[in-house]
PDB file of N, CA and C in Angstrom:
ATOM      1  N   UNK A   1     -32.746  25.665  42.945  1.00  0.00           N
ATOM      2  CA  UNK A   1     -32.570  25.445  41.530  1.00  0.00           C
ATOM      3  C   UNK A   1     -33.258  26.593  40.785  1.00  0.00           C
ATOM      4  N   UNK A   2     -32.430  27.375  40.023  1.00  0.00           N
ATOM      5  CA  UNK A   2     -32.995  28.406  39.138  1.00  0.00           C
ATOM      6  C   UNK A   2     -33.606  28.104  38.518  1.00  0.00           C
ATOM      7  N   UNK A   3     -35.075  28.575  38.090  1.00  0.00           N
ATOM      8  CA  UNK A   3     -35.571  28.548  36.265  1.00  0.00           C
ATOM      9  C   UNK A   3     -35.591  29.278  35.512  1.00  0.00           C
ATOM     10  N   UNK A   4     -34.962  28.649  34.284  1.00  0.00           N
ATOM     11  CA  UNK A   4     -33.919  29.481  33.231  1.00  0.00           C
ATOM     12  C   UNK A   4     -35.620  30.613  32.841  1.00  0.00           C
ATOM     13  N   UNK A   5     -34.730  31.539  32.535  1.00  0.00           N
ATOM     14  CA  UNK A   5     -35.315  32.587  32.141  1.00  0.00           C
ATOM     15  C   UNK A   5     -36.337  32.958  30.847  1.00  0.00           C
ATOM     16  N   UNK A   6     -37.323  33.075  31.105  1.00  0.00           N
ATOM     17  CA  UNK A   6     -38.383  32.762  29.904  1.00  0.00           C
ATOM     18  C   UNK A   6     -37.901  34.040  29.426  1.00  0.00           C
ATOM     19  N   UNK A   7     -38.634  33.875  27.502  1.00  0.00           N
ATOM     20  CA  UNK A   7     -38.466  35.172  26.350  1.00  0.00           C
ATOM     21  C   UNK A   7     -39.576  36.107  27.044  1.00  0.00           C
ATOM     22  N   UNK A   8     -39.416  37.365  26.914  1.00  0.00           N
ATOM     23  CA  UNK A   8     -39.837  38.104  26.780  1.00  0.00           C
ATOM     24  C   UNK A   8     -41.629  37.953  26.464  1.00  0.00           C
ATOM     25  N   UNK A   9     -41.717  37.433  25.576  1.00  0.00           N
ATOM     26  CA  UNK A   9     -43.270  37.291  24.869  1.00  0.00           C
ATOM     27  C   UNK A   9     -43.721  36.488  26.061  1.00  0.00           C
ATOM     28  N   UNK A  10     -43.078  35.231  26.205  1.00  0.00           N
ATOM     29  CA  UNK A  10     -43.654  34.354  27.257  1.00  0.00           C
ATOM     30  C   UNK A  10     -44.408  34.962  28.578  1.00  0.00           C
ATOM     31  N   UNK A  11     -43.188  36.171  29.114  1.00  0.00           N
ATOM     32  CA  UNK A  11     -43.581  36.729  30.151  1.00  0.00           C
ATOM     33  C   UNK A  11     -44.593  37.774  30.083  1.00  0.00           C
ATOM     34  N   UNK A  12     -45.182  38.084  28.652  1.00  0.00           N
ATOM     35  CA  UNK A  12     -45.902  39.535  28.813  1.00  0.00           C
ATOM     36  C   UNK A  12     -47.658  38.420  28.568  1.00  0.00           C
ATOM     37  N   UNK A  13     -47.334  37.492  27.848  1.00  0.00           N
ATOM     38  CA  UNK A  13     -48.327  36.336  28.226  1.00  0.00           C
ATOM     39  C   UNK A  13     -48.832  36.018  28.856  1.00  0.00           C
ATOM     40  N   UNK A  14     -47.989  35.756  30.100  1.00  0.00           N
ATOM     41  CA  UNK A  14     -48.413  35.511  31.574  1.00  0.00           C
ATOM     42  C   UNK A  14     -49.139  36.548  32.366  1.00  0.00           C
ATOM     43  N   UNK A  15     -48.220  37.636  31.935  1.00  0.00           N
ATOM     44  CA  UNK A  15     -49.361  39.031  32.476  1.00  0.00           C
ATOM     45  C   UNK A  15     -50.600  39.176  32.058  1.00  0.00           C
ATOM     46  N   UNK A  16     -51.076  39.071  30.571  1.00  0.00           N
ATOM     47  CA  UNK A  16     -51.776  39.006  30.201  1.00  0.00           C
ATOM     48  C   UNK A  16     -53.114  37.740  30.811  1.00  0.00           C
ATOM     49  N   UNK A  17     -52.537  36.755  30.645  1.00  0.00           N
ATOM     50  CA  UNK A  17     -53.070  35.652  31.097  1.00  0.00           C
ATOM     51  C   UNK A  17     -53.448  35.737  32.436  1.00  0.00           C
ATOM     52  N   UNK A  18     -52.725  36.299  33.605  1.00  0.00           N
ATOM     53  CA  UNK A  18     -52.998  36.251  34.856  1.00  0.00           C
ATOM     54  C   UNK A  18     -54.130  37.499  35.391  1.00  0.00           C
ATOM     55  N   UNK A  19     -54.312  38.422  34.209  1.00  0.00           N
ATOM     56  CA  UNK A  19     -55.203  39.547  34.247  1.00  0.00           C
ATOM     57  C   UNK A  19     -56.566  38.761  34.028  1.00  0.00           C
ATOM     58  N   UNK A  20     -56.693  37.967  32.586  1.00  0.00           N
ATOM     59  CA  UNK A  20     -57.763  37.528  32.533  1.00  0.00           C
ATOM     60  C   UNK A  20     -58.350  36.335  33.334  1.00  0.00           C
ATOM     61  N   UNK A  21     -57.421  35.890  34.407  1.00  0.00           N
ATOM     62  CA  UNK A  21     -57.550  34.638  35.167  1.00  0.00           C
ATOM     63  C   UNK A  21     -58.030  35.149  36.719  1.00  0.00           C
ATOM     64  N   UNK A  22     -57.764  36.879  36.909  1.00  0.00           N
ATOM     65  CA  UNK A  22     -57.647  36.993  38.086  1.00  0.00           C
ATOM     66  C   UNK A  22     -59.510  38.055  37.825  1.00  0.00           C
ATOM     67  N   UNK A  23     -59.795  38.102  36.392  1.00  0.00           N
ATOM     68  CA  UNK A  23     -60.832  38.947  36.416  1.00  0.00           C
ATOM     69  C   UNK A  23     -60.769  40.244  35.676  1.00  0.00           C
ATOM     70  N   UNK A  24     -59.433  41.147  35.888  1.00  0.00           N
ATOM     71  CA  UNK A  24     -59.037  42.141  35.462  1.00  0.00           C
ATOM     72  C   UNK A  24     -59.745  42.212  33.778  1.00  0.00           C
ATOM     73  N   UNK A  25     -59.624  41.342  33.269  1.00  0.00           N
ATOM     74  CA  UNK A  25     -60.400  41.269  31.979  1.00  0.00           C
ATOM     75  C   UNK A  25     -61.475  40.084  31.980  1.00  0.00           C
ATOM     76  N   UNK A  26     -62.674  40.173  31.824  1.00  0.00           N
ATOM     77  CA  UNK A  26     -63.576  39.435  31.345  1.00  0.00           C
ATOM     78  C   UNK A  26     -63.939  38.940  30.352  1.00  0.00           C
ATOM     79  N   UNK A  27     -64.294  38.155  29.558  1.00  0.00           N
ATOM     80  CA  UNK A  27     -64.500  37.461  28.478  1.00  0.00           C
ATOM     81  C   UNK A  27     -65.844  39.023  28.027  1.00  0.00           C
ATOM     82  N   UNK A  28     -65.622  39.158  26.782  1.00  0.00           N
ATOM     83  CA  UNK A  28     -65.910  40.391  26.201  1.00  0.00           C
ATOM     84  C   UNK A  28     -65.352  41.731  26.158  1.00  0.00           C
ATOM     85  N   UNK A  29     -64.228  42.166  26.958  1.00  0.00           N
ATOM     86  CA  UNK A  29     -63.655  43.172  27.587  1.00  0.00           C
ATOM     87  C   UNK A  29     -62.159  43.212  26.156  1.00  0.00           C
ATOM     88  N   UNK A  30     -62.510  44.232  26.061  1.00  0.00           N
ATOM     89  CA  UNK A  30     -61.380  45.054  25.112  1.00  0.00           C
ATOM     90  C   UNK A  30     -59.715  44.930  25.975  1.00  0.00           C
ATOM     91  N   UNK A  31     -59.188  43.948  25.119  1.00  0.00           N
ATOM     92  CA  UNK A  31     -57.532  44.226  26.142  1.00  0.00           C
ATOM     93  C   UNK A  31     -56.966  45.526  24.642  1.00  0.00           C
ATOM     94  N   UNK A  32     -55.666  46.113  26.107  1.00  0.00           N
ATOM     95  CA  UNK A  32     -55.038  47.318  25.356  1.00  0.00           C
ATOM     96  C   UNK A  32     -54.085  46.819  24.090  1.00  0.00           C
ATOM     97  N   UNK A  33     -54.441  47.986  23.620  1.00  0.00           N
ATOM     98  CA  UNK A  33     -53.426  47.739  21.919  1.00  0.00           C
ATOM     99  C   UNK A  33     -52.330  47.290  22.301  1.00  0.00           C
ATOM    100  N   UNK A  34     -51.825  47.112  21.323  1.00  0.00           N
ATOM    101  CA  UNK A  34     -50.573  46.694  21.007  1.00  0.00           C
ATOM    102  C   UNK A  34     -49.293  47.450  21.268  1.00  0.00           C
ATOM    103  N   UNK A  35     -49.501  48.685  20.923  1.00  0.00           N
ATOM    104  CA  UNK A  35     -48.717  49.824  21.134  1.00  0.00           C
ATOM    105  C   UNK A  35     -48.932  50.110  22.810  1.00  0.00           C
ATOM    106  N   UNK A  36     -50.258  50.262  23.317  1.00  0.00           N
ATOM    107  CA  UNK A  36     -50.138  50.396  24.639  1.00  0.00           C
ATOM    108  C   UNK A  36     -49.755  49.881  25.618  1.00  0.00           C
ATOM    109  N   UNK A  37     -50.024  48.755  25.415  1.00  0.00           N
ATOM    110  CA  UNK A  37     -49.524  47.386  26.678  1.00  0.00           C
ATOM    111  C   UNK A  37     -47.824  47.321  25.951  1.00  0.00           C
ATOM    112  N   UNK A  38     -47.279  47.324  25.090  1.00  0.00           N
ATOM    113  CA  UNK A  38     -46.129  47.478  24.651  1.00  0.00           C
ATOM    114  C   UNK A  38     -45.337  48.984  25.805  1.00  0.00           C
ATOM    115  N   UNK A  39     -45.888  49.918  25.651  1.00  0.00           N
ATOM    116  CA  UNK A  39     -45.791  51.208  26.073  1.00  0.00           C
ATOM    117  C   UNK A  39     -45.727  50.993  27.899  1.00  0.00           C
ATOM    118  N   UNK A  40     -46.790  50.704  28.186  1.00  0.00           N
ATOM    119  CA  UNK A  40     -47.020  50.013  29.606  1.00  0.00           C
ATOM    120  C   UNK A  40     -46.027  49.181  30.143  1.00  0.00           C
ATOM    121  N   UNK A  41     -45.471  48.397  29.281  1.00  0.00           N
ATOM    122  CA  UNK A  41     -44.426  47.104  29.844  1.00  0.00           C
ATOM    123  C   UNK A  41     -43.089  47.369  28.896  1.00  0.00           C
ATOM    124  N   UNK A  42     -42.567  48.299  28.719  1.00  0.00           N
ATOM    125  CA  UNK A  42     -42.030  48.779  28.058  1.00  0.00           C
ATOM    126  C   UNK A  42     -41.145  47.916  27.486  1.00  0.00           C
ATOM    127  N   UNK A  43     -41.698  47.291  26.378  1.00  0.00           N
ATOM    128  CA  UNK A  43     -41.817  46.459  25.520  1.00  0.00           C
ATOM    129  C   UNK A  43     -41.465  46.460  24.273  1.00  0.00           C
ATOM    130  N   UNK A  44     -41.307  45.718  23.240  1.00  0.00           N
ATOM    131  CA  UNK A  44     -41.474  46.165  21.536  1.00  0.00           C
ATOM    132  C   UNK A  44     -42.780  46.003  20.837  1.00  0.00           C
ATOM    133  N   UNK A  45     -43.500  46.702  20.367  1.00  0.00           N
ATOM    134  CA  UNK A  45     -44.340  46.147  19.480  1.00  0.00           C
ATOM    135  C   UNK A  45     -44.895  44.738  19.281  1.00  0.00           C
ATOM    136  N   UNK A  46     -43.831  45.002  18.570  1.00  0.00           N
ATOM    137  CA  UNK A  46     -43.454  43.437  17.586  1.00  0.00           C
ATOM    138  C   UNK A  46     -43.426  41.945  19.083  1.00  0.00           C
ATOM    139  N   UNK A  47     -42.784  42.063  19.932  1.00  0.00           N
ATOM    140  CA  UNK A  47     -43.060  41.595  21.048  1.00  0.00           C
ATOM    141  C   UNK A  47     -44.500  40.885  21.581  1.00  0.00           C
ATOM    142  N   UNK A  48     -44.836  42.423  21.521  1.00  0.00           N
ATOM    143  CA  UNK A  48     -46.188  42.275  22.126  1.00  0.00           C
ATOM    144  C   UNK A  48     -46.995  41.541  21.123  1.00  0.00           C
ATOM    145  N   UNK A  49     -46.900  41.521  20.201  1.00  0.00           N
ATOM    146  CA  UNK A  49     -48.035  41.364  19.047  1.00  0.00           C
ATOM    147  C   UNK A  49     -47.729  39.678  19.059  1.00  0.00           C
ATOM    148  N   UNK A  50     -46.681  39.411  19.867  1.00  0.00           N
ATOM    149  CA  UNK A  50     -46.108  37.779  19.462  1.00  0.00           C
ATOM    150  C   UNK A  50     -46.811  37.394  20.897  1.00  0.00           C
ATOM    151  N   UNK A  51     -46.740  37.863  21.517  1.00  0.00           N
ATOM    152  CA  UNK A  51     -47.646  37.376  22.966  1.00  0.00           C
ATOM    153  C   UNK A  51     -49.428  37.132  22.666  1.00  0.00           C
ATOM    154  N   UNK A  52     -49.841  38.329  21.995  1.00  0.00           N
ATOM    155  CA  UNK A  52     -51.375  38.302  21.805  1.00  0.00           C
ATOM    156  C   UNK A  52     -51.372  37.068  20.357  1.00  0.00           C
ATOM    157  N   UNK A  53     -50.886  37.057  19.829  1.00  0.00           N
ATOM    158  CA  UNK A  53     -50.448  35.993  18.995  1.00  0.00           C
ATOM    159  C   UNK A  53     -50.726  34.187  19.913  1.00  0.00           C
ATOM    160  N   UNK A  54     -50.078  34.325  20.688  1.00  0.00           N
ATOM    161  CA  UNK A  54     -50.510  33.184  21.323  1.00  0.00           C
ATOM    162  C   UNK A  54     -51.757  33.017  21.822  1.00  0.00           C
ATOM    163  N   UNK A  55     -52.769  33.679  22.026  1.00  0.00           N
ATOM    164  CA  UNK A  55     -53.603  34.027  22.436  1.00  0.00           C
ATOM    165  C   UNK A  55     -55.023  33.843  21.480  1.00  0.00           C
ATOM    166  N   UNK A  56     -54.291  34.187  20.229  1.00  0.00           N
ATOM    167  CA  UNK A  56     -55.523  34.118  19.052  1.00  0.00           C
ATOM    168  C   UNK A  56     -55.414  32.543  18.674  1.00  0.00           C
ATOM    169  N   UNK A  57     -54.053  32.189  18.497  1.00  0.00           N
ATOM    170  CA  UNK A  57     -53.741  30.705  18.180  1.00  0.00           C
ATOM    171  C   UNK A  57     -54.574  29.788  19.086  1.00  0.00           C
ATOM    172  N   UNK A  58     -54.823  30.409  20.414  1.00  0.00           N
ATOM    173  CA  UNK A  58     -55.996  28.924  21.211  1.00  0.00           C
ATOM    174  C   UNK A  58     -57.349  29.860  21.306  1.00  0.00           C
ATOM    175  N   UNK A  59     -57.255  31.007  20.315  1.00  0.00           N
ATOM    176  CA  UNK A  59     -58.936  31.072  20.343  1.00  0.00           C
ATOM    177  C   UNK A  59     -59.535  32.139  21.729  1.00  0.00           C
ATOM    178  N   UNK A  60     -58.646  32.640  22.601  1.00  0.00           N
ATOM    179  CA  UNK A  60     -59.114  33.163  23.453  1.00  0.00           C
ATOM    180  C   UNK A  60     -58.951  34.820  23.721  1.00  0.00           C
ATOM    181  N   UNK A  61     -58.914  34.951  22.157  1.00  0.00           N
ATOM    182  CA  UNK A  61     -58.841  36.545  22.008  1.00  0.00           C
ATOM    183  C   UNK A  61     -59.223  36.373  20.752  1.00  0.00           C
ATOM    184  N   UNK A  62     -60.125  37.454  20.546  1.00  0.00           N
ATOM    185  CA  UNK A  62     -60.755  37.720  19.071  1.00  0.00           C
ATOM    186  C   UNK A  62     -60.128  39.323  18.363  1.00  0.00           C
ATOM    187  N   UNK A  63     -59.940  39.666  17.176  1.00  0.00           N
ATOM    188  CA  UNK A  63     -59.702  40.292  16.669  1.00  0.00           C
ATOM    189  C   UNK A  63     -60.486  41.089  15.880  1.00  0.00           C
ATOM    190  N   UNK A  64     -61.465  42.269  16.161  1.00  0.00           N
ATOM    191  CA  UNK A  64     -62.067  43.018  15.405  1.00  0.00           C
ATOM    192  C   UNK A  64     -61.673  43.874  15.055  1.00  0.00           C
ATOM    193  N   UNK A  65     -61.132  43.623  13.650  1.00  0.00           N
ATOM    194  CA  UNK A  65     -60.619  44.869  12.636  1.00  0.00           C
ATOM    195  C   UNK A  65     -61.425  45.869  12.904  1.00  0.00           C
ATOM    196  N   UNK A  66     -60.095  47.170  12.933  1.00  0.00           N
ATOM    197  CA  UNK A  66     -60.458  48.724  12.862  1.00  0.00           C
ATOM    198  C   UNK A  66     -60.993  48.596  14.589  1.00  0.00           C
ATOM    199  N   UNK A  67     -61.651  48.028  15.495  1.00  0.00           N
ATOM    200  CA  UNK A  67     -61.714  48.027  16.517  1.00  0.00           C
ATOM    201  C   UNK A  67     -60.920  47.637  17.874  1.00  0.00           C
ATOM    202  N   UNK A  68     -60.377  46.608  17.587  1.00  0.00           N
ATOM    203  CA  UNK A  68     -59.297  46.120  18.625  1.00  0.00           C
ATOM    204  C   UNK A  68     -59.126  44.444  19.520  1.00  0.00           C
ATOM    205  N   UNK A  69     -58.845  44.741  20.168  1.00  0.00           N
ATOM    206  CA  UNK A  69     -58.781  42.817  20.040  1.00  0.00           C
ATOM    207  C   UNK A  69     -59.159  42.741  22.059  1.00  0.00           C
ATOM    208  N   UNK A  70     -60.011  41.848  21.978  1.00  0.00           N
ATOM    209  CA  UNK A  70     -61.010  41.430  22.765  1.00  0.00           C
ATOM    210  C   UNK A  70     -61.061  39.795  23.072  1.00  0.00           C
ATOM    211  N   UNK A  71     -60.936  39.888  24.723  1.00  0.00           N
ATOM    212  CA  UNK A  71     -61.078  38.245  25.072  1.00  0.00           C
ATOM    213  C   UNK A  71     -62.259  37.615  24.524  1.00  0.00           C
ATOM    214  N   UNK A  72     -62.133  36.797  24.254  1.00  0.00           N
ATOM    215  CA  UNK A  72     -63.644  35.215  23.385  1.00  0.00           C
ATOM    216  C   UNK A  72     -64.281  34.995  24.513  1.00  0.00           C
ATOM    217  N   UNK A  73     -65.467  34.919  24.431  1.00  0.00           N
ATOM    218  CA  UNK A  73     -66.468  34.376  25.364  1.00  0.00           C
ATOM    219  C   UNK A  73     -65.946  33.010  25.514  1.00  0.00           C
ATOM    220  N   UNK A  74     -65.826  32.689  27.339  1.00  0.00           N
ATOM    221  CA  UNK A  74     -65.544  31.594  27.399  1.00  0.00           C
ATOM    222  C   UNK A  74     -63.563  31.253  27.563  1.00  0.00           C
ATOM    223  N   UNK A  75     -62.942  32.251  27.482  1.00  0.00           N
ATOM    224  CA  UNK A  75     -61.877  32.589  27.630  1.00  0.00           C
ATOM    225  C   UNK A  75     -61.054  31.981  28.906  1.00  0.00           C
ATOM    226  N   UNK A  76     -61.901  33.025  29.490  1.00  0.00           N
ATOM    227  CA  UNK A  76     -61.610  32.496  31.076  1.00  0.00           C
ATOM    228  C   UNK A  76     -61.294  31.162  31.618  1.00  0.00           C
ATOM    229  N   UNK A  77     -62.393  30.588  31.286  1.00  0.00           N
ATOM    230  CA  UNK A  77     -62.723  28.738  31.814  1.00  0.00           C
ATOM    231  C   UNK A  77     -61.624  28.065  30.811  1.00  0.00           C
ATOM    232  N   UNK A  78     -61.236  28.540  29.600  1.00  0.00           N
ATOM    233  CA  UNK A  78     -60.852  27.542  28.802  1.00  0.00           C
ATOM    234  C   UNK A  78     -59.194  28.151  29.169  1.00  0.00           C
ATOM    235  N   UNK A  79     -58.505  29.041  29.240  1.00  0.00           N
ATOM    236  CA  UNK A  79     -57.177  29.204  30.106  1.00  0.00           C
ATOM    237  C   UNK A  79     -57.057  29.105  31.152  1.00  0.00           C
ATOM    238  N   UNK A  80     -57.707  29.039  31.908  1.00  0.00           N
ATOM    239  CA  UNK A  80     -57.891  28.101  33.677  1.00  0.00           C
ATOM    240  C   UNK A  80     -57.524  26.760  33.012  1.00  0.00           C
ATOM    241  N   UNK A  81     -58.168  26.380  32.632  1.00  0.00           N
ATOM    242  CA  UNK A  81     -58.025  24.551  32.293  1.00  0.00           C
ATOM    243  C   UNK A  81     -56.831  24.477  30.995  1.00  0.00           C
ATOM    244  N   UNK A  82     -56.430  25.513  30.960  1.00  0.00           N
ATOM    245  CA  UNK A  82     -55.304  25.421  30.134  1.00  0.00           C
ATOM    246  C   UNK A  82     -54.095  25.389  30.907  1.00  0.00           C
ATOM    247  N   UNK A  83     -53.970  26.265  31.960  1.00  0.00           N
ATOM    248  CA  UNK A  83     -52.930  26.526  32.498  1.00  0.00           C
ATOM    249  C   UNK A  83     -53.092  25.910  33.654  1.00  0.00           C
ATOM    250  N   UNK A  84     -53.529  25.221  34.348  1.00  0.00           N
ATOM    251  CA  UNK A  84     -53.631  24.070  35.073  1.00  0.00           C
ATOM    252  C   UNK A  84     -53.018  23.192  34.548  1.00  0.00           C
ATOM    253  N   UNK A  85     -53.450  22.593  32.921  1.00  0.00           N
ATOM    254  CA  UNK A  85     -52.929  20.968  32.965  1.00  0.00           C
ATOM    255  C   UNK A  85     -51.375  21.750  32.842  1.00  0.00           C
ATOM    256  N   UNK A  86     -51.054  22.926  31.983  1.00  0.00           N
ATOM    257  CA  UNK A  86     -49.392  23.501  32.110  1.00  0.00           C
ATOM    258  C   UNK A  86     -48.674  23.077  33.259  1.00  0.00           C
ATOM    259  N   UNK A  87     -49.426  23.411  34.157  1.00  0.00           N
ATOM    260  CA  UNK A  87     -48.810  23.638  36.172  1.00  0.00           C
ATOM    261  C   UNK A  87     -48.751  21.997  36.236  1.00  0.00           C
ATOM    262  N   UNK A  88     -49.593  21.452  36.232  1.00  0.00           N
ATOM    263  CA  UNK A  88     -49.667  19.917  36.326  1.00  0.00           C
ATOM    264  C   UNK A  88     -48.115  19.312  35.296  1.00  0.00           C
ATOM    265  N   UNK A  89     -48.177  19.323  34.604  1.00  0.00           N
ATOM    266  CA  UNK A  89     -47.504  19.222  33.358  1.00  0.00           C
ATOM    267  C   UNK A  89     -45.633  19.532  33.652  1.00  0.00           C
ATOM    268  N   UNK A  90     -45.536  21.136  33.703  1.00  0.00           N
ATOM    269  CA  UNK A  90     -44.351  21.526  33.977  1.00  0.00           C
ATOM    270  C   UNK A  90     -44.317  22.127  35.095  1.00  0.00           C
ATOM    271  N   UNK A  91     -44.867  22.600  36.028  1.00  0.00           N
ATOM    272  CA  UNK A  91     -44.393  23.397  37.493  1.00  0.00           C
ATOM    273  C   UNK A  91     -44.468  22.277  38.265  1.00  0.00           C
ATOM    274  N   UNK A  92     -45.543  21.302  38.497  1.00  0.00           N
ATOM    275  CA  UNK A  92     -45.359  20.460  39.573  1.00  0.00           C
ATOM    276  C   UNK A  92     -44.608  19.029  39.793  1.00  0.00           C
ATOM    277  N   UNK A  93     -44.505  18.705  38.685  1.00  0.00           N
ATOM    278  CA  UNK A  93     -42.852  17.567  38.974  1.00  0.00           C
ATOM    279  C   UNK A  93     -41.726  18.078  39.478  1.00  0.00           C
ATOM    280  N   UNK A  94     -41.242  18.920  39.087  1.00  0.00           N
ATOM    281  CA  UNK A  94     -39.911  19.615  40.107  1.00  0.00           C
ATOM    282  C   UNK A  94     -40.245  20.209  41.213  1.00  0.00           C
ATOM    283  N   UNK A  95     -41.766  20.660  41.837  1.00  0.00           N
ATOM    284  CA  UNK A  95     -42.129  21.190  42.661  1.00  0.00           C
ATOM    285  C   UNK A  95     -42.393  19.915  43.944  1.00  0.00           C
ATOM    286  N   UNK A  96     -42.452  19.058  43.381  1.00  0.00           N
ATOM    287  CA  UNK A  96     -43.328  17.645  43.906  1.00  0.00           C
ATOM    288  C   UNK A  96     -41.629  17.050  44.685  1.00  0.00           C
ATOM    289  N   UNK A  97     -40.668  16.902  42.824  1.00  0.00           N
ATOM    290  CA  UNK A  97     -39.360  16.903  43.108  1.00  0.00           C
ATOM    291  C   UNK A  97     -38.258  17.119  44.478  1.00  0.00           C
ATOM    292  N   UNK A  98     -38.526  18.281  44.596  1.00  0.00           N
ATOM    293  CA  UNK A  98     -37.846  19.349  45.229  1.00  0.00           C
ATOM    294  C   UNK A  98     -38.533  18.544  46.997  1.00  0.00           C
ATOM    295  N   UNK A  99     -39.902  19.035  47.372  1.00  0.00           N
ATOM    296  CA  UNK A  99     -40.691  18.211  48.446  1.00  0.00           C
ATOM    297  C   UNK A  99     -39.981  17.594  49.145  1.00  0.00           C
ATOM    298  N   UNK A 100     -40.229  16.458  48.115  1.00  0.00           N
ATOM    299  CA  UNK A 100     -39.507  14.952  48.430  1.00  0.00           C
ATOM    300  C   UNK A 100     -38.149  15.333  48.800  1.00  0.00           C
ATOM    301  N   UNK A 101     -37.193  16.146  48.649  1.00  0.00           N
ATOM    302  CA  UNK A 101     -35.840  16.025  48.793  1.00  0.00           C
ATOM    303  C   UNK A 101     -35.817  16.709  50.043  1.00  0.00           C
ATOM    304  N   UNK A 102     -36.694  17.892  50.214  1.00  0.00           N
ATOM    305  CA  UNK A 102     -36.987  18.312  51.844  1.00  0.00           C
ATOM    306  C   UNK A 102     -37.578  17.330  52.873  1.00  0.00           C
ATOM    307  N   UNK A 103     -38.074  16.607  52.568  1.00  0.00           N
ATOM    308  CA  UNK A 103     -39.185  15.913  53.176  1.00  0.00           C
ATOM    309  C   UNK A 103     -40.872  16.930  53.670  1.00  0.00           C
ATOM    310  N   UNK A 104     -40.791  17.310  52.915  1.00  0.00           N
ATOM    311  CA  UNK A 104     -41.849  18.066  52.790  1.00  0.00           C
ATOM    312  C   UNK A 104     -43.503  17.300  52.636  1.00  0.00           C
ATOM    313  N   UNK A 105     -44.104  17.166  53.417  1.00  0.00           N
ATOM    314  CA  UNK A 105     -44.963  16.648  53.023  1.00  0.00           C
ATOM    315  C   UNK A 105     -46.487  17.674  52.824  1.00  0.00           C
ATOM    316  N   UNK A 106     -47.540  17.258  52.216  1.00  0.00           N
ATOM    317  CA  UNK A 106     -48.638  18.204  51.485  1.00  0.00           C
ATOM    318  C   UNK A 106     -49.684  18.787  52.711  1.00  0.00           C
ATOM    319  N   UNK A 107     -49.527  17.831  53.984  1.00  0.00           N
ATOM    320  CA  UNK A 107     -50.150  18.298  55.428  1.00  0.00           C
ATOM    321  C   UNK A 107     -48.986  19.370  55.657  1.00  0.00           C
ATOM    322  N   UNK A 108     -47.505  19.085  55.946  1.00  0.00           N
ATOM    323  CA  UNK A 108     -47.119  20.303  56.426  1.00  0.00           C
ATOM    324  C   UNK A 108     -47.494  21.852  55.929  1.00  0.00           C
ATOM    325  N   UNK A 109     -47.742  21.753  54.433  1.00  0.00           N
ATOM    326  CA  UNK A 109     -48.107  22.611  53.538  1.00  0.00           C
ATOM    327  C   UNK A 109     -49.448  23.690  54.169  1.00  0.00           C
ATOM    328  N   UNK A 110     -49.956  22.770  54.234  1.00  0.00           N
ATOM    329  CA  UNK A 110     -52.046  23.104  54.618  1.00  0.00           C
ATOM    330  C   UNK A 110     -51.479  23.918  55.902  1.00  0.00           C
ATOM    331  N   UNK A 111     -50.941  23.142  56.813  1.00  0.00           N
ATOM    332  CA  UNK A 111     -50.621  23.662  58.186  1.00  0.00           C
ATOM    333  C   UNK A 111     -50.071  24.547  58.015  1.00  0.00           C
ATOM    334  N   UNK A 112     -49.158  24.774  57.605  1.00  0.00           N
ATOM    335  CA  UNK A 112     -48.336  26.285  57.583  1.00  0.00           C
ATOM    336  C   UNK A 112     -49.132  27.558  56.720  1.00  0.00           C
ATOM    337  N   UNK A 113     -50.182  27.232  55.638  1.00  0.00           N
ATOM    338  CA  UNK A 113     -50.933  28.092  55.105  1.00  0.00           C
ATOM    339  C   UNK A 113     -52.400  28.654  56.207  1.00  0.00           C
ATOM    340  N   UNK A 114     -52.118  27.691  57.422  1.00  0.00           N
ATOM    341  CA  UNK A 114     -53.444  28.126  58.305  1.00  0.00           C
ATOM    342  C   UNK A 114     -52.937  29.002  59.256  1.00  0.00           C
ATOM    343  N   UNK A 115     -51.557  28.961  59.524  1.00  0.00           N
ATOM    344  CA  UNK A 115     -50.964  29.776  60.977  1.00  0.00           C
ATOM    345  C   UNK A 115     -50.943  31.226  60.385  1.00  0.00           C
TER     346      UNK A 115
END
């Protein structure tokens, strides 16, 4: 089963998001302009600015005029537990879904991640 294709913003989000989840950015750490990460992901602007947009809306990027825009202390922990209850929420009912229709069970899982 395909999943329909997220916008654009959604996906430069996720990049974003998976940088600051994996470390790549730390809570205090300057993320790239607008123009750059646009430039980088060859992107629009306007795009990009709608992705970091989501970002200011839950607080986990701060904006210092004339300087540049920077993850919030505390960033980290609070989009972990953001994007968890997401995964909980929307990835794992059709994932859970799907299982069940294999007969897949959560031991075969473990087992095959140890071989």
């Amino acid at each position: 089963m395909a999943e329909p294709q997220k916008p654009v913003y959604l996906r430069l989000r996720d990049i974003i998001a998976a940088a600051i989840l994996d470390g790549s950015y730390a809570d205090g750490d300057a993320l790239p302009s607008v123009r750059s990460f646009a430039a980088d992901q060859g992107a629009n602007p306007l795009t990009v600015a709608k992705a970091y947009q989501t970002f200011q809306d839950q607080d986990l990027i701060e904006v210092k005029r004339g300087i540049g825009l920077f993850v919030a202390k505390g960033a980290s922990a609070k989009l972990r537990q953001l994007e968890r209850a997401r995964f909980m929420r929307e990835t794992w009912p059709p994932v859970r879904e799907q299982m069940a229709l294999l007969d897949i069970r959560l031991p075969d899982l473990l087992e095959r991640e140890k071989a």
